[in-house]
Protein backbone atom coordinates (compact mmCIF):
# COMPACT_ATOMS: atom_id res chain seq x y z
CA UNK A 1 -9.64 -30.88 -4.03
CA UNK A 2 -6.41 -31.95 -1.78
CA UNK A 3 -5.58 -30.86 1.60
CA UNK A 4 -2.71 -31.47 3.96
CA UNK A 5 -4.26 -33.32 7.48
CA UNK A 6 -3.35 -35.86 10.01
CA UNK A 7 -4.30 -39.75 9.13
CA UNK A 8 -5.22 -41.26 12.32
CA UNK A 9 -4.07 -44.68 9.96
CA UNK A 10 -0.54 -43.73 8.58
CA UNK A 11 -0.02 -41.45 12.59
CA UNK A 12 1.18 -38.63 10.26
CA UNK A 13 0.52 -35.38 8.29
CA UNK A 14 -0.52 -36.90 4.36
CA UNK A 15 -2.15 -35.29 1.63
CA UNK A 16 -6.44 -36.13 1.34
CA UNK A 17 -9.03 -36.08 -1.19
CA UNK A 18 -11.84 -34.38 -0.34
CA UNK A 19 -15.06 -36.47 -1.42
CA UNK A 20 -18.05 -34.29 0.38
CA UNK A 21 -18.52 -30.92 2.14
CA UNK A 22 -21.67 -30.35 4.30
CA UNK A 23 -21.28 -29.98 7.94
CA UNK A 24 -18.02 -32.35 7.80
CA UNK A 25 -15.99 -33.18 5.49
CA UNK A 26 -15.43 -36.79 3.99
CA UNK A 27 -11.63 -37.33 3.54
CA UNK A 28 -9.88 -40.59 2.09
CA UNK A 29 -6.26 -40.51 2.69
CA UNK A 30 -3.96 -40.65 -0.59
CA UNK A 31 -1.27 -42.72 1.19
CA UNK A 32 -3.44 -45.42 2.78
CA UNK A 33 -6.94 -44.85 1.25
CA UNK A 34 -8.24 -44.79 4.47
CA UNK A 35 -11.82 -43.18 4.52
CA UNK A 36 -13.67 -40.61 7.53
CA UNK A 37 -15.03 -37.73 8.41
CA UNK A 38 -13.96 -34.58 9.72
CA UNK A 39 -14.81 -31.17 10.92
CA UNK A 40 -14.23 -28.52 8.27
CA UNK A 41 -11.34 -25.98 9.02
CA UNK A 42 -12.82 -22.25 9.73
CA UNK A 43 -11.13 -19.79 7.21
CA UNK A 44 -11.37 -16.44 8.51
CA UNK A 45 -12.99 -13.83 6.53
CA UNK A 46 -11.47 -10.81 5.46
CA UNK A 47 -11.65 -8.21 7.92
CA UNK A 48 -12.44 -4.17 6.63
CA UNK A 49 -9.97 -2.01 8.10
CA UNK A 50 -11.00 2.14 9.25
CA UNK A 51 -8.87 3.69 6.75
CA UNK A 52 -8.44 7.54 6.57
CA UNK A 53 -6.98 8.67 2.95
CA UNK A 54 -5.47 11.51 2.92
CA UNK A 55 -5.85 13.80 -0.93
CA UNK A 56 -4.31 17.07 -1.02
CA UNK A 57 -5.88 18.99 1.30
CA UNK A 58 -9.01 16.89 2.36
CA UNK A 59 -9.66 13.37 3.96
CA UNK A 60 -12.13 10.84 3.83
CA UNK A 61 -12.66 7.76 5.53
CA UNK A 62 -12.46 4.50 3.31
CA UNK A 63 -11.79 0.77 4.02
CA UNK A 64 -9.19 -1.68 3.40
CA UNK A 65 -9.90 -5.74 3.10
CA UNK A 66 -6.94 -7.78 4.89
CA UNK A 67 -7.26 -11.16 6.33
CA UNK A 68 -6.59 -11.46 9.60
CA UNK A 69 -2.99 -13.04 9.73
CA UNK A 70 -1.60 -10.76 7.18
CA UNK A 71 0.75 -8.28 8.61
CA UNK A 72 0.51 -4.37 7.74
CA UNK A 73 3.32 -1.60 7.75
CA UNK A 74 4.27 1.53 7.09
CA UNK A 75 5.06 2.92 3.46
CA UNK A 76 2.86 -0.20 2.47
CA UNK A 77 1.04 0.10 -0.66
CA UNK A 78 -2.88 -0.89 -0.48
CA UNK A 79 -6.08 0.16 -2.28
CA UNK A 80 -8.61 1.69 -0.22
CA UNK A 81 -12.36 1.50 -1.18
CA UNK A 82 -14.28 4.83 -0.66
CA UNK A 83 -17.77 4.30 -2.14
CA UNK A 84 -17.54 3.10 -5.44
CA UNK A 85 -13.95 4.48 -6.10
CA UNK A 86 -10.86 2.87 -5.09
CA UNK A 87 -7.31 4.62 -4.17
CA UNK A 88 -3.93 3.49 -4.67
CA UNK A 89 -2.29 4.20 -1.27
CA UNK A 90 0.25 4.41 0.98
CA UNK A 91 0.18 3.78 4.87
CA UNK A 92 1.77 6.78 7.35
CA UNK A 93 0.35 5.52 10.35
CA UNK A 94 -0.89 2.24 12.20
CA UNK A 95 -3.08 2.63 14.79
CA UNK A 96 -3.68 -0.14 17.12
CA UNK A 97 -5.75 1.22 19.88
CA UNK A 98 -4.42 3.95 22.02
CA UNK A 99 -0.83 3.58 19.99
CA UNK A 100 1.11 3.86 16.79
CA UNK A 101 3.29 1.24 15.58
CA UNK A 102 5.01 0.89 12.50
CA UNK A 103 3.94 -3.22 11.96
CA UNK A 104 1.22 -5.40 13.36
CA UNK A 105 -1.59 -7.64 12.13
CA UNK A 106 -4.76 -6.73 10.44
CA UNK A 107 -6.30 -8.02 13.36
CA UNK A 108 -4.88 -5.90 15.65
CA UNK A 109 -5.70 -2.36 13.90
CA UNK A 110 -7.92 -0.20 15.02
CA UNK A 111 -7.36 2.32 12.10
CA UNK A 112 -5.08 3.23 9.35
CA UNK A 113 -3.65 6.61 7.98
CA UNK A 114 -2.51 6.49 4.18
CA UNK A 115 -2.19 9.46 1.44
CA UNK A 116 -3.24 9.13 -2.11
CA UNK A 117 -0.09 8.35 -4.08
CA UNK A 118 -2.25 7.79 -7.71
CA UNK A 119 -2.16 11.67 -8.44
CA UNK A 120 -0.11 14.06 -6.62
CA UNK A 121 0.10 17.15 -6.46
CA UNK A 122 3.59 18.32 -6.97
CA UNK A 123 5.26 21.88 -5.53
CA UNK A 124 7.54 23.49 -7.21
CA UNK A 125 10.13 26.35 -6.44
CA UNK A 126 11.65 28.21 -9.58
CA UNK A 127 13.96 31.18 -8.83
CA UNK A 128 14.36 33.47 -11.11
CA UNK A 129 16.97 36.21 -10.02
CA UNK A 130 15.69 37.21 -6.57
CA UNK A 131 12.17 35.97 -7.37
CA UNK A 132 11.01 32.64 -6.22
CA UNK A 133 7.70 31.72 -8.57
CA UNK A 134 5.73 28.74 -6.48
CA UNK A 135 4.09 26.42 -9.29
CA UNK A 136 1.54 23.41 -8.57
CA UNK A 137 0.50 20.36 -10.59
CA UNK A 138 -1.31 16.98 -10.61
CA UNK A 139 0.86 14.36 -11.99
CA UNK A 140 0.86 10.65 -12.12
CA UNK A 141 2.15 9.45 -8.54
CA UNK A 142 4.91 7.18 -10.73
CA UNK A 143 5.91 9.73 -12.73
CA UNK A 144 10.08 10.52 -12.62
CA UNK A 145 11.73 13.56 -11.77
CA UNK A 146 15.18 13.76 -12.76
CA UNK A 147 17.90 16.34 -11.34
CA UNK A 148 19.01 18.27 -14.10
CA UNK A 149 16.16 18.11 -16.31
CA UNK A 150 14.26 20.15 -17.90
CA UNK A 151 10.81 21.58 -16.92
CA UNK A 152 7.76 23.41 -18.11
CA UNK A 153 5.05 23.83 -15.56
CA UNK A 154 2.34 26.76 -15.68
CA UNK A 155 4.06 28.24 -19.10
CA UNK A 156 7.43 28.90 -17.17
CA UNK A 157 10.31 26.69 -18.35
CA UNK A 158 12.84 25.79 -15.55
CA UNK A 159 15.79 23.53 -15.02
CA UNK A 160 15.40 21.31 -12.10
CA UNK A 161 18.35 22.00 -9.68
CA UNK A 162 17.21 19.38 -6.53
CA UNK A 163 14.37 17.31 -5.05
CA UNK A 164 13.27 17.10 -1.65
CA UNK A 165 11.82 13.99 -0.86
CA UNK A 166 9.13 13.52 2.00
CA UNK A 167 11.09 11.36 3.80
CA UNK A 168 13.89 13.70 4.67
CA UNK A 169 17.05 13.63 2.06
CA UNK A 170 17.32 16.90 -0.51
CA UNK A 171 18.56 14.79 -3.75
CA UNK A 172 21.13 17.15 -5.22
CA UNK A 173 23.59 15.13 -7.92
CA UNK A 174 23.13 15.62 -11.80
CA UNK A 175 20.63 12.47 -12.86
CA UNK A 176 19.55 11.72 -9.39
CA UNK A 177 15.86 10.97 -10.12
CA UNK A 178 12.89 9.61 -8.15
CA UNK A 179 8.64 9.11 -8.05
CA UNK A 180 6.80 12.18 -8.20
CA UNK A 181 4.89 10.76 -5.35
CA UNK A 182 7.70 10.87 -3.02
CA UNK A 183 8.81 14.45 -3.76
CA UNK A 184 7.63 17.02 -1.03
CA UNK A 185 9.19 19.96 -3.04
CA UNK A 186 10.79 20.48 -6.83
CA UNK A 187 13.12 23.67 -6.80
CA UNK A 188 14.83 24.39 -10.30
CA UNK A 189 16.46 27.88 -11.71
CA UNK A 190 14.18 29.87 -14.50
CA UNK A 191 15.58 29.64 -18.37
């Protein structure tokens, strides 16, 4: 194995086999073949982040493996570990202690928000005349959504007139199309 450390021979950063690991490690430089001891490097360990995932109605609280250094934001995708199943999911909130923030260090966090974004559960609008049917179903969190297309969801066959996405916009133009798990809303006219 080679790593990168300072040879008190060559007074400079070089590149060093490493011969033996116990307590120290035995080095011998690649430039100068120079030959000593040194104290191992601590890696950190990964640390398990308090993760609440949020599922459609319910919440549970999982855990998320980072390393220390790495940084963490929101609308990051993770998976979270609850028990012996494991989520794909996407951050809303950072908490590091007392305060949100939308970045930090996994060090730093005291607890993380996500949702589900695997399945979804998708809402739907379809008016028909004066009547406004509400519809629900689980699909795959990648599945698309196009404006303009055609739908059948809970035997009633629709045309989808615009998307509203969680994040604000209301996605109106002909072949606009996005993630099922970013819709909020479907609303489409009856056929």
């Amino acid at each position: 194995m080679l790593i990168t450390a300072y040879c008190p021979e060559c007074a400079e950063e070089c590149e060093h086999e490493v011969l033996a690991e116990l307590r120290e490690q035995t080095v011998r430089c690649t430039c100068c073949n120079h030959v000593r001891r040194q104290k191992k490097e601590k890696v950190p360990g990964p640390v398990l982040l308090k993760t609440i995932v949020s599922h459609e109605g319910g919440s549970a609280v999982c855990g998320i493996e980072m390393l220390p250094e790495d940084d963490c934001s929101v609308d990051d995708r993770l998976v979270a570990e609850c028990g012996e199943e494991a989520f794909g999911v996407q951050v809303t909130a950072i908490e590091c202690g007392q305060k949100r923030v939308s970045r930090a260090k996994a060090r730093d966090i005291t607890a993380l928000w996500t949702r589900v974004i695997d399945e979804v559960v998708v809402r739907f609008s379809v008016h028909a005349g004066r009547q406004t049917i509400p519809l629900y179903k689980v699909f795959d969190g990648e599945e698309f959504f196009t404006v303009g297309e055609i739908c059948t969801v809970g035997g009633k066959r629709f045309r989808i007139t615009h998307l509203k996405l969680r994040d604000g916009p209301l996605m109106r133009k002909e072949g606009w199309k996005t993630v099922a798990h970013r819709i909020k809303r479907v609303y489409g006219n009856r056929l």
